[in-house]
C-alpha atoms as a PDB file:
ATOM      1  CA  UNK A   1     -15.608-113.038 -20.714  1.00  0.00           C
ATOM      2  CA  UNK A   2     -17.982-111.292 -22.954  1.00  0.00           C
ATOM      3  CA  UNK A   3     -16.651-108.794 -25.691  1.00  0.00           C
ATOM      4  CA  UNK A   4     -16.938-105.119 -25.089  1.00  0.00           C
ATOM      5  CA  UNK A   5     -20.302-103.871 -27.631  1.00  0.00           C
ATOM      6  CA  UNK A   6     -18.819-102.143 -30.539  1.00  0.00           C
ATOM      7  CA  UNK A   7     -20.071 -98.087 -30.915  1.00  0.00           C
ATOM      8  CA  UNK A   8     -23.557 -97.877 -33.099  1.00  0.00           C
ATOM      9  CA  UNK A   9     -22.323 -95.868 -36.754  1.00  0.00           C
ATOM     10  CA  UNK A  10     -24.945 -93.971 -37.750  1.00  0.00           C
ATOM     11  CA  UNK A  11     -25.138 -94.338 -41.231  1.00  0.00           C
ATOM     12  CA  UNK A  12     -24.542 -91.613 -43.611  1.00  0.00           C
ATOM     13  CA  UNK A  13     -27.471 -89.044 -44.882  1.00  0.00           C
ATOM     14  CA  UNK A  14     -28.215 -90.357 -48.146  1.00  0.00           C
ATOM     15  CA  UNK A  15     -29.552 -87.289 -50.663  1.00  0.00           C
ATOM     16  CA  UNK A  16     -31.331 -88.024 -53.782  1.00  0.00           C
ATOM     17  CA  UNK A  17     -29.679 -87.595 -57.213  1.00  0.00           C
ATOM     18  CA  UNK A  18     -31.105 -84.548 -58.894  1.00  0.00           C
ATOM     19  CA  UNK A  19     -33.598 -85.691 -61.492  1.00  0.00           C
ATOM     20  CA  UNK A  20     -32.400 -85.267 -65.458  1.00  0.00           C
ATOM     21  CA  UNK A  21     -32.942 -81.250 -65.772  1.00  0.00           C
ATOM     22  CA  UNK A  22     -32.573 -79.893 -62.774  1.00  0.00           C
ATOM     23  CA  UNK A  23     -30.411 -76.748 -64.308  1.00  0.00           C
ATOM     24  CA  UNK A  24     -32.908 -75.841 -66.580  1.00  0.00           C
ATOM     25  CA  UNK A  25     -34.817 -73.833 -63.735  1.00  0.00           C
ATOM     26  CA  UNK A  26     -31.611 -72.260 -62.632  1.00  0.00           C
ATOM     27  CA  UNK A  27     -31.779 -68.987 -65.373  1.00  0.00           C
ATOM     28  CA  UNK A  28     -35.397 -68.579 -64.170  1.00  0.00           C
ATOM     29  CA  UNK A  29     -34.650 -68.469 -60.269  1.00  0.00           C
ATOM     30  CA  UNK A  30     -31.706 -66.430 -60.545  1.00  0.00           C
ATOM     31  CA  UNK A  31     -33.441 -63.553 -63.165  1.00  0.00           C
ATOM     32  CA  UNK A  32     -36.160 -63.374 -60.396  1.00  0.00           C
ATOM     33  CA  UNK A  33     -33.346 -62.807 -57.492  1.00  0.00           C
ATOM     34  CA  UNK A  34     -30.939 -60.355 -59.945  1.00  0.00           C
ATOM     35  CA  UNK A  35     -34.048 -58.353 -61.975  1.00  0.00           C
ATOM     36  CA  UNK A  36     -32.752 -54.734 -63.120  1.00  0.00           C
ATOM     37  CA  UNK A  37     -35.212 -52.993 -60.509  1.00  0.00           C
ATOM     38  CA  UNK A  38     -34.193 -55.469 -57.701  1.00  0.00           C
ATOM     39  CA  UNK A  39     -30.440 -54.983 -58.258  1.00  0.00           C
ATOM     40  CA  UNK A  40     -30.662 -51.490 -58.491  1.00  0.00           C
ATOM     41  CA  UNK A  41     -32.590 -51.554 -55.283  1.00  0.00           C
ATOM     42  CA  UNK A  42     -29.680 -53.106 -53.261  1.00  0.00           C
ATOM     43  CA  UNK A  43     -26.994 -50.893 -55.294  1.00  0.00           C
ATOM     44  CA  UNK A  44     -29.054 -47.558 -53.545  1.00  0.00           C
ATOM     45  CA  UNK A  45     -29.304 -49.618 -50.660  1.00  0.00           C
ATOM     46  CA  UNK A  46     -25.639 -50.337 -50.244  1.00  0.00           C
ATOM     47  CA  UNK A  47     -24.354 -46.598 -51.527  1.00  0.00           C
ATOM     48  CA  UNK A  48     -26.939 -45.000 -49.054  1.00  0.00           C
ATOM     49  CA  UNK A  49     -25.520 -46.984 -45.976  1.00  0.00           C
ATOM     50  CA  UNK A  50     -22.068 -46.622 -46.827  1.00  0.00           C
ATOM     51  CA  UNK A  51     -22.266 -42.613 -47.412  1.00  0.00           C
ATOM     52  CA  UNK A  52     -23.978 -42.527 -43.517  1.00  0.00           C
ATOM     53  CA  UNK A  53     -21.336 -44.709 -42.293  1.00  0.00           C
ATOM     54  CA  UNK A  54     -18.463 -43.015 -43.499  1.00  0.00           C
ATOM     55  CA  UNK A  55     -19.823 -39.678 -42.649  1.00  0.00           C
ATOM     56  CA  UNK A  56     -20.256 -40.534 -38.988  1.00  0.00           C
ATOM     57  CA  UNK A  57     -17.019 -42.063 -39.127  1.00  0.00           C
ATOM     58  CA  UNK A  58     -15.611 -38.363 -40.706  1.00  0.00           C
ATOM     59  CA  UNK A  59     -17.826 -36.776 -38.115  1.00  0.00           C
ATOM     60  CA  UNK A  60     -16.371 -38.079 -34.792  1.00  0.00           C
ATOM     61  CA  UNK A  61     -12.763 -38.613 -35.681  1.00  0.00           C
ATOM     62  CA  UNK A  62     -12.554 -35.390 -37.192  1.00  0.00           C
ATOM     63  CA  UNK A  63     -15.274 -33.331 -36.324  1.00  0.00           C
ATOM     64  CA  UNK A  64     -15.372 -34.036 -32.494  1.00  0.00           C
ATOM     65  CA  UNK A  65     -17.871 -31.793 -31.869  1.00  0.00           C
ATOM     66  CA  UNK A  66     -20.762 -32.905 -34.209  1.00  0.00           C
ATOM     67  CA  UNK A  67     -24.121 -31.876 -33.205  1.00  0.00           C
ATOM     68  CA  UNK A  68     -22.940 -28.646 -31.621  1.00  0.00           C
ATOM     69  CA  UNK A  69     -22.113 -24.779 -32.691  1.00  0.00           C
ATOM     70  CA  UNK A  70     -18.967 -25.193 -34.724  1.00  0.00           C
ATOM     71  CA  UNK A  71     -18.181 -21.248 -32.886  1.00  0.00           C
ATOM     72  CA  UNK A  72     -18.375 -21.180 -29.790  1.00  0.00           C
ATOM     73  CA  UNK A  73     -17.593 -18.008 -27.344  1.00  0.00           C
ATOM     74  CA  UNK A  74     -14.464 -17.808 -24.984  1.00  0.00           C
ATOM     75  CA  UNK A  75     -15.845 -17.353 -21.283  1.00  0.00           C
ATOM     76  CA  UNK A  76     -13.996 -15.480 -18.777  1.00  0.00           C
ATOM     77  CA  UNK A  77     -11.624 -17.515 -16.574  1.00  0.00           C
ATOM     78  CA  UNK A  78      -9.370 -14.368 -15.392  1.00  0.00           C
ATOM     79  CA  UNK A  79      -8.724 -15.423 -11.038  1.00  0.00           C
ATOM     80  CA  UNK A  80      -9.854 -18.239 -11.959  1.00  0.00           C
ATOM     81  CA  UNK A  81      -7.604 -21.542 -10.829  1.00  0.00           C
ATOM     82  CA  UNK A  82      -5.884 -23.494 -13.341  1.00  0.00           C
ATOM     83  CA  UNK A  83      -8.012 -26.360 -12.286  1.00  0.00           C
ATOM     84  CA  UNK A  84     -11.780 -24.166 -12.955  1.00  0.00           C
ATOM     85  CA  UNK A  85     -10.564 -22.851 -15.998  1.00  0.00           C
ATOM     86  CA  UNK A  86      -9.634 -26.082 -17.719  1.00  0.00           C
ATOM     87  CA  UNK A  87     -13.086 -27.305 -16.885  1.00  0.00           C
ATOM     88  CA  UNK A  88     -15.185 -24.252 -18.112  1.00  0.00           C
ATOM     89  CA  UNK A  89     -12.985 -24.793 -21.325  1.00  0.00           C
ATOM     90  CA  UNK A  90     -13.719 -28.574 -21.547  1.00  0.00           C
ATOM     91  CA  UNK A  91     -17.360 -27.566 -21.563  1.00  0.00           C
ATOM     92  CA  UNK A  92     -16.874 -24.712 -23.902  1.00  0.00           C
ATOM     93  CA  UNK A  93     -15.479 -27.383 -26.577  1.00  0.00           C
ATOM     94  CA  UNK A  94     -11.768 -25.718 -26.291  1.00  0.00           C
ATOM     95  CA  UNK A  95      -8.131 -26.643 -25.125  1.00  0.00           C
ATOM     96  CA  UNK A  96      -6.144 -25.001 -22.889  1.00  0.00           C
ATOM     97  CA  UNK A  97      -2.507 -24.083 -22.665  1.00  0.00           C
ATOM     98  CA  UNK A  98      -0.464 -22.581 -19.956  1.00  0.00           C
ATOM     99  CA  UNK A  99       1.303 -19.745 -19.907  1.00  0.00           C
ATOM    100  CA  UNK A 100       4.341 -18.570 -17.826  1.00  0.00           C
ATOM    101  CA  UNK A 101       3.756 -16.483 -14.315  1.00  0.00           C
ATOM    102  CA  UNK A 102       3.992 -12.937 -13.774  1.00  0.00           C
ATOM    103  CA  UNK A 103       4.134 -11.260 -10.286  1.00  0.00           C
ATOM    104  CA  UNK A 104       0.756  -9.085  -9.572  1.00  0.00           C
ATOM    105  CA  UNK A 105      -0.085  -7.290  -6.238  1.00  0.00           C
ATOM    106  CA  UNK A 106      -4.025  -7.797  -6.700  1.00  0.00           C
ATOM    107  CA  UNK A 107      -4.098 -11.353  -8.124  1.00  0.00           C
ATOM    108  CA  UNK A 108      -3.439 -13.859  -6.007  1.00  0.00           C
ATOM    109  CA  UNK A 109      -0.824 -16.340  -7.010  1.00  0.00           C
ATOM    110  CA  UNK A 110      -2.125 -19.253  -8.596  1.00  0.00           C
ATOM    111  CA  UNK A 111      -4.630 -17.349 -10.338  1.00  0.00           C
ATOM    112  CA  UNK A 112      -5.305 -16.728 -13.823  1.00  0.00           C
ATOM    113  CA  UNK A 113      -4.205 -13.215 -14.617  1.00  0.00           C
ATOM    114  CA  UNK A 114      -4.300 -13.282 -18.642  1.00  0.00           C
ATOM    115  CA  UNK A 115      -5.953 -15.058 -21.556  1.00  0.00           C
ATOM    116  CA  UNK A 116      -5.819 -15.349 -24.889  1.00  0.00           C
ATOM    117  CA  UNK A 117      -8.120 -14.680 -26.942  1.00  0.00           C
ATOM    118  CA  UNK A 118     -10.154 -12.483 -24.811  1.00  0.00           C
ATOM    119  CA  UNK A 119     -13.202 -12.994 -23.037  1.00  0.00           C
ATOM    120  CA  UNK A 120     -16.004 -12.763 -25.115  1.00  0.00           C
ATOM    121  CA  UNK A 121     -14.242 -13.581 -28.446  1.00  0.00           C
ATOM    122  CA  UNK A 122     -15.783 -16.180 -30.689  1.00  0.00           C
ATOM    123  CA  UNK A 123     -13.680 -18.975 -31.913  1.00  0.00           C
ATOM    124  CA  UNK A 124     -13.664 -22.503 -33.875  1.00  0.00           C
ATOM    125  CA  UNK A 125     -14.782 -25.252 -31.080  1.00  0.00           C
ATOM    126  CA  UNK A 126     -11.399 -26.966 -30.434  1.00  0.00           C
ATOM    127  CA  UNK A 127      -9.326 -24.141 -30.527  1.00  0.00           C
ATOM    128  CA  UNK A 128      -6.814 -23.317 -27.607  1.00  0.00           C
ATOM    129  CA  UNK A 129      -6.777 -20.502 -25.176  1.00  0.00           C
ATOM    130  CA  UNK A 130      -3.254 -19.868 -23.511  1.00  0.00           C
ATOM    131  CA  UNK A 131      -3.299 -18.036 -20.202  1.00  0.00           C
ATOM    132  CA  UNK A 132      -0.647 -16.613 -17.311  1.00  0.00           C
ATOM    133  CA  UNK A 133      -1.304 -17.506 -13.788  1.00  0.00           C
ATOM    134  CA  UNK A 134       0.004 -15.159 -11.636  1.00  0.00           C
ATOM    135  CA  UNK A 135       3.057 -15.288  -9.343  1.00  0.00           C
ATOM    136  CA  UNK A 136       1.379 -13.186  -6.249  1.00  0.00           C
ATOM    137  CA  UNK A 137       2.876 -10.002  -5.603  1.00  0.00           C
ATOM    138  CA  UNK A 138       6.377  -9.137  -5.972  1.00  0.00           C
ATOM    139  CA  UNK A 139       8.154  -8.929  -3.089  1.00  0.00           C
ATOM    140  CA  UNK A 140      10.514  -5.900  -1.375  1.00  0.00           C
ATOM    141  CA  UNK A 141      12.593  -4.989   1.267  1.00  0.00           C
ATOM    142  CA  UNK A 142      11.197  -2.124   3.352  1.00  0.00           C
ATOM    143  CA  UNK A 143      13.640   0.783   3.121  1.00  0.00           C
ATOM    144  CA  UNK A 144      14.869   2.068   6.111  1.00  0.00           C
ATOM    145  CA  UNK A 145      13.919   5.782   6.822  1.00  0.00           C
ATOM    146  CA  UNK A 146      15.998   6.779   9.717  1.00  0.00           C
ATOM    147  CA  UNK A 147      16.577  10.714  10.224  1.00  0.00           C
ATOM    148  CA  UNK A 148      14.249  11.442   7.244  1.00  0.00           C
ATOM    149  CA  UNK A 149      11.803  13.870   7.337  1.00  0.00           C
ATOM    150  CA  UNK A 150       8.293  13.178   6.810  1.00  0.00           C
ATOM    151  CA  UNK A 151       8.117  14.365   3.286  1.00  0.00           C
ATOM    152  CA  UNK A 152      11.441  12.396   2.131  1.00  0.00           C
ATOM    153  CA  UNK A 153      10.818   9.495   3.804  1.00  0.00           C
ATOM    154  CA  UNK A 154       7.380   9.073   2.018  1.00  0.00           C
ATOM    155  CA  UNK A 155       8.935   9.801  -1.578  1.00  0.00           C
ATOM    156  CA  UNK A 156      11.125   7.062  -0.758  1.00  0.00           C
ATOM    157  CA  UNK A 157       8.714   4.341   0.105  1.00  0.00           C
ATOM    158  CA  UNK A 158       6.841   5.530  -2.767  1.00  0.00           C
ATOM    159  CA  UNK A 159       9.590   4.768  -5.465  1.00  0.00           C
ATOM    160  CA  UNK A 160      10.050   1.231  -3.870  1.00  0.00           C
ATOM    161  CA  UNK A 161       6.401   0.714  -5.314  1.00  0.00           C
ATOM    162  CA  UNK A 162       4.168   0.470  -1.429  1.00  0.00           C
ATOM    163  CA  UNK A 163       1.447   2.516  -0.626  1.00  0.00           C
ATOM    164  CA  UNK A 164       1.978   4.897   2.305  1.00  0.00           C
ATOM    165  CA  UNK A 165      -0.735   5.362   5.597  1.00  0.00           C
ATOM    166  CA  UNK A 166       0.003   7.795   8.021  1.00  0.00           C
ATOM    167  CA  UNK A 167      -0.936   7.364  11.651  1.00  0.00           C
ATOM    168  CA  UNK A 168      -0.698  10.269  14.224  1.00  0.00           C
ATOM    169  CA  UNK A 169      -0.454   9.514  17.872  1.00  0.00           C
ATOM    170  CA  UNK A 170       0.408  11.810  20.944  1.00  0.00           C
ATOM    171  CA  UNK A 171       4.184  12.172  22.078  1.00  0.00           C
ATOM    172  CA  UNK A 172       6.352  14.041  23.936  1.00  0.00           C
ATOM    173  CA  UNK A 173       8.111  14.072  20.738  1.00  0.00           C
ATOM    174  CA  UNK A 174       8.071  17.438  18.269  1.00  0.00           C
ATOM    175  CA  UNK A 175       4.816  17.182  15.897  1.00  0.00           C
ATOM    176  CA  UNK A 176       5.333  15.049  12.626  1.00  0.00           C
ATOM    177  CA  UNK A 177       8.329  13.073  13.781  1.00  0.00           C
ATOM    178  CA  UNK A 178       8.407   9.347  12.283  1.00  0.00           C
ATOM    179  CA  UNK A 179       7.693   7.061  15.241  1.00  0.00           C
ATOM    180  CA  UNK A 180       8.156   4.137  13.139  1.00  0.00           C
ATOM    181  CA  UNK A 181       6.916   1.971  10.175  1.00  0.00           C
ATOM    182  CA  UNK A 182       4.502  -1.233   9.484  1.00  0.00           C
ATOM    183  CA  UNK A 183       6.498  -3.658   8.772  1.00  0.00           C
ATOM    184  CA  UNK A 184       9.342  -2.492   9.815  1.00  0.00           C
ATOM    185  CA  UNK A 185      12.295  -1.287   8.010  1.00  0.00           C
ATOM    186  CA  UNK A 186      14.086  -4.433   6.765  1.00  0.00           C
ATOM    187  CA  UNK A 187      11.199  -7.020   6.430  1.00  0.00           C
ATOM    188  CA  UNK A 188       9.950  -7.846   3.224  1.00  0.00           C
ATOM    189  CA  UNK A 189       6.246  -7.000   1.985  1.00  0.00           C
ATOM    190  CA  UNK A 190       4.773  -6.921  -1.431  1.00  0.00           C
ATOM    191  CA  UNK A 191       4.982  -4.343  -3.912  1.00  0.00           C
ATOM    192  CA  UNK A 192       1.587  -2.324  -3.510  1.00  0.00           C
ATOM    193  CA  UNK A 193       1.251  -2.938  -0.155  1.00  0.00           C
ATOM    194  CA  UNK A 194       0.558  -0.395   2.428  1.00  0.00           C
ATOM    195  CA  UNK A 195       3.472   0.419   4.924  1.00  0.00           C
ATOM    196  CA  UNK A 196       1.729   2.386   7.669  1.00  0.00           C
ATOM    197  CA  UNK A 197       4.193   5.124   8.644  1.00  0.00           C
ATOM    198  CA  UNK A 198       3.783   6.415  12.940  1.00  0.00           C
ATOM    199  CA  UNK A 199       4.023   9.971  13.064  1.00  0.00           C
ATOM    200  CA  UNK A 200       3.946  12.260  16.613  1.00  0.00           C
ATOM    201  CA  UNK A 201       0.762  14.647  16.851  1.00  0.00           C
ATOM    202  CA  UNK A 202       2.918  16.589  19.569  1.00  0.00           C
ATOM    203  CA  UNK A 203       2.328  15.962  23.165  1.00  0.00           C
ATOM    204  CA  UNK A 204      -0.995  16.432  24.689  1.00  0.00           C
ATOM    205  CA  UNK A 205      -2.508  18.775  26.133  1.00  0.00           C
ATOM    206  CA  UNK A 206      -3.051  18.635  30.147  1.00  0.00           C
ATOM    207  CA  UNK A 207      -4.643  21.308  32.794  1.00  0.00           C
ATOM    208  CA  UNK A 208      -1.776  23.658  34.460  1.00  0.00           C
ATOM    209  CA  UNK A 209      -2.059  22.903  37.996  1.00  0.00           C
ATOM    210  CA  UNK A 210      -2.592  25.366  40.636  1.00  0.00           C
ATOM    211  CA  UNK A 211       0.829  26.410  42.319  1.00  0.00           C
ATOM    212  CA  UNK A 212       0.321  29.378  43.889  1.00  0.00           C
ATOM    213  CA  UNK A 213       0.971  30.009  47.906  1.00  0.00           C
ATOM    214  CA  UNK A 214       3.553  27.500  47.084  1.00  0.00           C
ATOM    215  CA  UNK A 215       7.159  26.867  47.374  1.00  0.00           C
ATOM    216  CA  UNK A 216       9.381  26.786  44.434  1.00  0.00           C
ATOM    217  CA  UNK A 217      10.269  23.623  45.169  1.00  0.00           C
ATOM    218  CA  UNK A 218       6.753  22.019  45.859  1.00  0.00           C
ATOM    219  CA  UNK A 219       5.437  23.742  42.967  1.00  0.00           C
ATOM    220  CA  UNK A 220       8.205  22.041  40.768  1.00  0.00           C
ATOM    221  CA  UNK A 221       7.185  18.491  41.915  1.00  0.00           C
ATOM    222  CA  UNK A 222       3.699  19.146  41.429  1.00  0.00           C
ATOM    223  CA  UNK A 223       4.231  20.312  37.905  1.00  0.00           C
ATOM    224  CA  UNK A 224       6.455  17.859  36.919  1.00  0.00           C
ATOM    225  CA  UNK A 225       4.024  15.310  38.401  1.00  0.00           C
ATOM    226  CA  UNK A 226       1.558  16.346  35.925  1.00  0.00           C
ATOM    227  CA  UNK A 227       3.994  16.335  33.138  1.00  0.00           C
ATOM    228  CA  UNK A 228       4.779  20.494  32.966  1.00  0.00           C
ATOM    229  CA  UNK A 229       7.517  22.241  34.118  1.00  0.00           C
ATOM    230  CA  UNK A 230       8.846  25.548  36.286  1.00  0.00           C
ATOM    231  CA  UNK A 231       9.180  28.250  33.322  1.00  0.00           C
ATOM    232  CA  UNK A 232      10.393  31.498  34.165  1.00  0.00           C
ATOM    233  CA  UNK A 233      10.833  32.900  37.909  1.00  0.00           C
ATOM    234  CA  UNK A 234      10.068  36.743  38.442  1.00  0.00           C
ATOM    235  CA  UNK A 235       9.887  38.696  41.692  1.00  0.00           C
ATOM    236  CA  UNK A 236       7.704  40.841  43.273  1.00  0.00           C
ATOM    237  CA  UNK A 237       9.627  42.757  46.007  1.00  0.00           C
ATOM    238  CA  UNK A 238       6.272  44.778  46.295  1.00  0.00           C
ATOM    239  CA  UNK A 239       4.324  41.492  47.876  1.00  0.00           C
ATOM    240  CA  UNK A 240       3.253  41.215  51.270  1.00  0.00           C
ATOM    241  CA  UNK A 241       3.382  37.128  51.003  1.00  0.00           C
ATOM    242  CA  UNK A 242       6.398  35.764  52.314  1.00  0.00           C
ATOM    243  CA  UNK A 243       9.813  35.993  50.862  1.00  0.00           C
ATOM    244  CA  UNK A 244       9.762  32.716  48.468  1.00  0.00           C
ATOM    245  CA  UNK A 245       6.065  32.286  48.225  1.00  0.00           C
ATOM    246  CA  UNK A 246       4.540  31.812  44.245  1.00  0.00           C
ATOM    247  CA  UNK A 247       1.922  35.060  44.081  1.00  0.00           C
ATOM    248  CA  UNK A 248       1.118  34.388  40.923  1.00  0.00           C
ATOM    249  CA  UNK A 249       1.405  32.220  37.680  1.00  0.00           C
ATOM    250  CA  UNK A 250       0.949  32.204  33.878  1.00  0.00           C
ATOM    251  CA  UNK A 251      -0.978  30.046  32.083  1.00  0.00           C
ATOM    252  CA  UNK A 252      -3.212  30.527  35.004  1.00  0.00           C
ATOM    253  CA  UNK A 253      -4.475  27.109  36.980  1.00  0.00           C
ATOM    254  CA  UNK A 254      -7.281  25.633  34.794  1.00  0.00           C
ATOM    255  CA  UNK A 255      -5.827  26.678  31.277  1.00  0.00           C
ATOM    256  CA  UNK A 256      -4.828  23.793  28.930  1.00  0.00           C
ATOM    257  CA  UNK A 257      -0.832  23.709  27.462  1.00  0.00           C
ATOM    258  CA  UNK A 258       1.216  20.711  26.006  1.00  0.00           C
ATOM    259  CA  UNK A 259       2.667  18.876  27.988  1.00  0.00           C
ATOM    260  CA  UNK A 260       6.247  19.659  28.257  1.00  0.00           C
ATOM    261  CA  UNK A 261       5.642  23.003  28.701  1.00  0.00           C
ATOM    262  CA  UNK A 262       7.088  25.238  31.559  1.00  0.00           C
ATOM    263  CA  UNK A 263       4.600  27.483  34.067  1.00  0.00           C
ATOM    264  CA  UNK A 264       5.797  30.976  34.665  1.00  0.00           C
ATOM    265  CA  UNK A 265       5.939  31.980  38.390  1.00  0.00           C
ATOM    266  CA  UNK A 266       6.293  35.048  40.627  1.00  0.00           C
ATOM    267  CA  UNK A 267       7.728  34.706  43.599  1.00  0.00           C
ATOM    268  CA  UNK A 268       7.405  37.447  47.119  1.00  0.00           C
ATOM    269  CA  UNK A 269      10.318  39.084  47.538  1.00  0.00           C
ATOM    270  CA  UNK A 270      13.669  40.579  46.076  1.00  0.00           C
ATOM    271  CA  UNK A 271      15.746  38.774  43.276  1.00  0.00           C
ATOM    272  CA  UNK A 272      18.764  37.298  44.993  1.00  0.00           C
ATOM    273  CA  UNK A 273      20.362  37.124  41.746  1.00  0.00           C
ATOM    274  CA  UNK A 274      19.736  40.483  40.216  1.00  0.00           C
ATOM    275  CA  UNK A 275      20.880  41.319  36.592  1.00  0.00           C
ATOM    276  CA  UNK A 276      23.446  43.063  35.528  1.00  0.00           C
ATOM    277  CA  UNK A 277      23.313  46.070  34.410  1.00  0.00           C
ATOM    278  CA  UNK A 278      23.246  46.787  30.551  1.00  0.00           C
ATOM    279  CA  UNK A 279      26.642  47.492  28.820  1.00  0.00           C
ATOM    280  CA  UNK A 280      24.879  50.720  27.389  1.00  0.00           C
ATOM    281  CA  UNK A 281      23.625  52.102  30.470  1.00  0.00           C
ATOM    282  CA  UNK A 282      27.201  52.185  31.821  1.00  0.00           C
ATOM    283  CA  UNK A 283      28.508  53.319  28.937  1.00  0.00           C
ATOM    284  CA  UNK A 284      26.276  56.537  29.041  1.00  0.00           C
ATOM    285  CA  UNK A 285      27.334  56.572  32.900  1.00  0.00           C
ATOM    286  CA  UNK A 286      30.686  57.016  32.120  1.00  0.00           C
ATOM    287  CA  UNK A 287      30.470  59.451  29.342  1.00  0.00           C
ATOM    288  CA  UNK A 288      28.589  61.385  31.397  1.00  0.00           C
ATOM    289  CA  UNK A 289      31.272  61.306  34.200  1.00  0.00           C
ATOM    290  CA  UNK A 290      34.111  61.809  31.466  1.00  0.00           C
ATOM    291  CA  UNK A 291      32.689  64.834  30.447  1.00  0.00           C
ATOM    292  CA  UNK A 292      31.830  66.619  33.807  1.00  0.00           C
ATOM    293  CA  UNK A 293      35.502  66.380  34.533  1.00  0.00           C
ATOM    294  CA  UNK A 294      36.850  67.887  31.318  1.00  0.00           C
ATOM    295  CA  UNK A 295      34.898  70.998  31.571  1.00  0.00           C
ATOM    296  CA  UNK A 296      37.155  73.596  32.466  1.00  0.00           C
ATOM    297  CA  UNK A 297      36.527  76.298  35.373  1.00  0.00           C
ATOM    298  CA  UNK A 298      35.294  79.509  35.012  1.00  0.00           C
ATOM    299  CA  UNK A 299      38.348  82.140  33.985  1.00  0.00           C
ATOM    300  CA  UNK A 300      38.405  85.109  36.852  1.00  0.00           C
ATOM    301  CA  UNK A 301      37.393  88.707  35.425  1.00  0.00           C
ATOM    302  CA  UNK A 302      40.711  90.708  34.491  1.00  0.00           C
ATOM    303  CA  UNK A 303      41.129  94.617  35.623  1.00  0.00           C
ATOM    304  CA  UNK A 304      41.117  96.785  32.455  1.00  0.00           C
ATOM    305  CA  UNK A 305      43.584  99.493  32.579  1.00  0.00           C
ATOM    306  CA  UNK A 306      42.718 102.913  33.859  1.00  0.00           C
ATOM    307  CA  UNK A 307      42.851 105.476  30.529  1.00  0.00           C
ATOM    308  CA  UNK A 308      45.213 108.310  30.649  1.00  0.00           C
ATOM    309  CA  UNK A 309      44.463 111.775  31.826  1.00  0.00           C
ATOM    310  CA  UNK A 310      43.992 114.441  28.838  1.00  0.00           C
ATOM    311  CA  UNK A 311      47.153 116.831  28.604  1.00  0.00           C
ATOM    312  CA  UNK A 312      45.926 120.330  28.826  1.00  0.00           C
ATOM    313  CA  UNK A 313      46.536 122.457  25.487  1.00  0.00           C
ATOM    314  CA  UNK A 314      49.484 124.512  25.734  1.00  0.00           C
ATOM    315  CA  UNK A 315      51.591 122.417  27.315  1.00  0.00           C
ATOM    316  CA  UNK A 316      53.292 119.843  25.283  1.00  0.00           C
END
């Protein structure tokens, strides 16, 4: 069997032995690579590169917004969201910080409501502008106004902080009654809201129907079918209708009157229910008879006495 081949060595680099005064040169080449202008070349060199490098290292760790206005002006984020204003900061060079809440009836909640400093105000870049979002309006019971009269019942839902709308509407109902409210009494609305109050306008007005030649009876149901009503019944015991028939009427057929209202009527014929007669009429009746019996008769003429005859002188 033949031996494995043992690995080629390459032989080692062999340098040649410096000649008898080699170091004599050395003072030469060095003076040439360290002369006073050279060296204090590479000393500007080296102080110049280390001033820019340490002032861009100054620059962006302190100074994070090098190469823009060092003031910069606040911008307006008031109903702005959280979310816009921290980005219109951001590119404003400022931090924000947030606030508490406070309740506002125009601002809706989530909204910034306040900031500080102001709109408009210049500041350092970097600084930080706090602002209050706003909690939405606060929020109230509605009072209940029940037996109030118009006047009180809108003081009241005034000093609960709403806004008050009136809305008329025809009803059978006495002018300026409350109707009702909007939300009703007992829900809960915001403070500066508007409550919208229902208030009767007093019932409408309709056209009087004609009723005369009529019954008293048929001339009810036809009023009361067009939302009137039989008003007060006179007589005419001069008429030549028939006993019971409506000769005549007041507001006359045509002529406009809430409704509600009654129709005055005269009917042919006597009143079956006259009135009595007034307590002063009999009263003079019976002084009158009173004193026609206490007036005492005429007294009888009495005969005066005869005078005596004369005695004639002489014979006493």
């Amino acid at each position: 069997m033949k031996p494995p081949a043992r690995p080629r060595v390459k032989p080692a680099r062999r340098f040649p032995a410096p000649g008898p005064g080699w170091h004599r040169g050395l003072g030469g080449r060095v003076r040439r690579y360290f002369d006073e202008r050279v060296l204090l070349k590479w000393v500007l060199l080296t102080g110049f590169t280390c001033f820019v490098l340490g002032y861009l290292l100054i620059t962006v760790f302190f100074f994070p917004g090098w190469g823009r206005a060092a003031i910069v002006t606040v911008p307006d984020l008031t109903n702005r969201s959280a979310g816009q204003a921290e980005r219109a900061l951001d590119r404003a060079g400022l931090d924000m910080q947030r606030g508490g809440t406070m309740p506002n009836p125009r601002v809706r909640q989530g909204r910034v409501l306040m900031q500080s400093p102001l709109p408009g105000e210049e500041v350092a870049r970097g600084s930080t502008v706090r602002i209050v979002l706003s909690a939405g309006p606060e929020v109230r019971q509605v009072p209940s106004i029940r037996g109030l009269p118009e006047p009180d019942a809108t003081a009241l839902l005034l000093r609960y902080g709403f806004r008050v709308a009136r809305r008329r509407i025809p009803d059978r109902r006495e002018s300026g009654t409350i109707l009702g409210l909007s939300p009703a009494a007992g829900q809960r609305a915001g403070v500066g809201s508007v409550v919208t109050m229902t208030l009767s306008a007093g019932p409408p007005f309709v056209r009087a129907p004609n009723v005369v030649g009529l019954q008293l009876a048929d001339a009810r149901l036809r009023l009361e079918a067009g939302g009137l009503a039989v008003g007060r019944v006179g007589y005419d015991p001069a008429s030549l209708e028939p006993a019971g028939t409506i000769v005549a009427q007041s507001p006359a057929a045509g002529d406009s009157l809430r409704m509600g209202n009654g129709v005055r009527v005269t009917l042919a014929g006597e009143d079956p229910d006259p009135p009595a007669p007034a307590a002063d009429s009999l009263a003079v009746d019976s002084v009158a008879v009173d004193s026609a019996v206490a007036e005492p008769a005429p007294a009888e003429p009495v005969a005066e006495p005869a005078p005596a005859a004369a005695t004639p002188p002489g014979r006493e």
